[in-house]
Protein backbone atom coordinates (compact mmCIF):
# COMPACT_ATOMS: atom_id res chain seq x y z
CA UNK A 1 3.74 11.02 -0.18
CA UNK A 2 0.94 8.86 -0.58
CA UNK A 3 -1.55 8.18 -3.43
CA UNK A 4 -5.50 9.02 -3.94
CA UNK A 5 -6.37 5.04 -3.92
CA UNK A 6 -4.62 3.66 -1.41
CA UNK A 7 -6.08 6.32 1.05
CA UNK A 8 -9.17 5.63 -0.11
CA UNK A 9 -9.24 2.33 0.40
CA UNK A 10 -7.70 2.35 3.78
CA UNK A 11 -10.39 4.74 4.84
CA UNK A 12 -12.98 1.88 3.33
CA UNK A 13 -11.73 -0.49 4.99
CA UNK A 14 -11.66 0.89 8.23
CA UNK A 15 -15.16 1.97 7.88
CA UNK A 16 -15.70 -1.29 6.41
CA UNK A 17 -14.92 -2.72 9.73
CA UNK A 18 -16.83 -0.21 11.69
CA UNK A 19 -14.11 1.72 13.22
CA UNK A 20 -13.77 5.28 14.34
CA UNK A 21 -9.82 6.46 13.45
CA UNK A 22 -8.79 6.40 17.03
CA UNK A 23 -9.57 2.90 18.14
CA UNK A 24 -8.48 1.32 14.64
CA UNK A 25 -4.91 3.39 15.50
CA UNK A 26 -5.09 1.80 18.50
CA UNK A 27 -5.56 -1.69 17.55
CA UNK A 28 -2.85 -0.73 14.98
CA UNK A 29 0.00 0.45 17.76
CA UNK A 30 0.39 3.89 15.80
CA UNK A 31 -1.23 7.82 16.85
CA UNK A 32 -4.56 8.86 15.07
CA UNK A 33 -2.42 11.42 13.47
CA UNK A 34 -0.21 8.73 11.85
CA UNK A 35 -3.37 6.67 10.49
CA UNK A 36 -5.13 9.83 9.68
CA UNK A 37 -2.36 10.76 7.24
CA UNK A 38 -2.16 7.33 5.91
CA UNK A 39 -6.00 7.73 5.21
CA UNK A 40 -5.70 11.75 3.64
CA UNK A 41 -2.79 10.10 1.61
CA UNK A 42 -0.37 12.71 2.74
CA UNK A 43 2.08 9.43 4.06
CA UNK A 44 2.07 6.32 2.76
CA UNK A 45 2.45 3.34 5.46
CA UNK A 46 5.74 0.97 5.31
CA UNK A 47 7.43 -2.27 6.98
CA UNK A 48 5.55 -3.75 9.45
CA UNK A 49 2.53 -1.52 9.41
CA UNK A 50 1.78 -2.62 6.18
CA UNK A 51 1.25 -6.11 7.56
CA UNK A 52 -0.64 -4.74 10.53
CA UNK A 53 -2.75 -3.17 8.32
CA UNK A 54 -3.71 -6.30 6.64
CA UNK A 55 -3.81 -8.24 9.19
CA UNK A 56 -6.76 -5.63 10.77
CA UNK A 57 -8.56 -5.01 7.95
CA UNK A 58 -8.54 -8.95 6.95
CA UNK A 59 -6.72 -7.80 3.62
CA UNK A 60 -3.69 -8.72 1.42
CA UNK A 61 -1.25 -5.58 0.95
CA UNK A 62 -1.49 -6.70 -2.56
CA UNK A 63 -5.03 -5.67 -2.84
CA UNK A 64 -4.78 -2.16 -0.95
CA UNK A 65 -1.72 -1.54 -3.28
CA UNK A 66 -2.70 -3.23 -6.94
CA UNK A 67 -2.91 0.10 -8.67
CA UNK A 68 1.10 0.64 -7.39
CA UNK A 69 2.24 -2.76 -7.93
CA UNK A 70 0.77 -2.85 -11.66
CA UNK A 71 2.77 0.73 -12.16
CA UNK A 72 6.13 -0.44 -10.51
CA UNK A 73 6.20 -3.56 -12.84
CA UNK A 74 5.32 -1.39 -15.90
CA UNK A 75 7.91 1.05 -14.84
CA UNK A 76 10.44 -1.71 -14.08
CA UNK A 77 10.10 -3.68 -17.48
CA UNK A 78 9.98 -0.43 -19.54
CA UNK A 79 12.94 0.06 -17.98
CA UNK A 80 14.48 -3.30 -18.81
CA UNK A 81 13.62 -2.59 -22.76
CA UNK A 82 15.52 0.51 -22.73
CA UNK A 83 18.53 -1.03 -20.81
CA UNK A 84 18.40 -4.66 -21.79
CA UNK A 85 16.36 -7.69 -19.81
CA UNK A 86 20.68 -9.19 -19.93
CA UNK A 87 21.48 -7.47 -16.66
CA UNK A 88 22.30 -9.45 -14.36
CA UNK A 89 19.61 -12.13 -15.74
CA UNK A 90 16.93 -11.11 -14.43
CA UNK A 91 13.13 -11.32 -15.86
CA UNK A 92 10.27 -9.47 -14.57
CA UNK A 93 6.49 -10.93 -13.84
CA UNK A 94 3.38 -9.24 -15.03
CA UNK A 95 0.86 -9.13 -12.29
């Protein structure tokens, strides 16, 4: 499942860009229907069409996903107080 803001910011983007959902699927090797649910943030795009993505829209995956990455590293080092920041010696980065 996607999330709220990174669907909306795909569908900026596109728009951004000025292009209708079919042709920016195209340019993107993947169905309307794929992009479509990318954009109504039913699915949430991985692997290489996150790079695709950026590479179309002329942006970083790290800014279409900020709002995730700052919750995963929250997540992870709340984590790491409850369990201990001694396993296997690793230290996480704040964004």
């Amino acid at each position: 499942m996607g999330t709220p803001i990174v669907a909306y910011r795909l569908k900026k983007l596109r728009k951004m860009h000025r292009l209708k959902q079919r042709d920016a699927a195209k340019l993107l090797g993947v169905s309307p229907v794929q992009l479509m649910l990318w954009e109504q943030g039913k699915r949430m795009p991985i692997g290489k069409n996150l790079y695709k993505l950026g590479a179309l829209y002329h942006a970083l995956n790290e800014d279409i996903y900020f709002e995730l990455r700052q919750e995963a590293v929250a997540e992870v080092a709340e984590n790491m107080s409850k369990y201990g920041e001694g396993i296997g010696g690793i230290h996480i980065r704040s964004p």
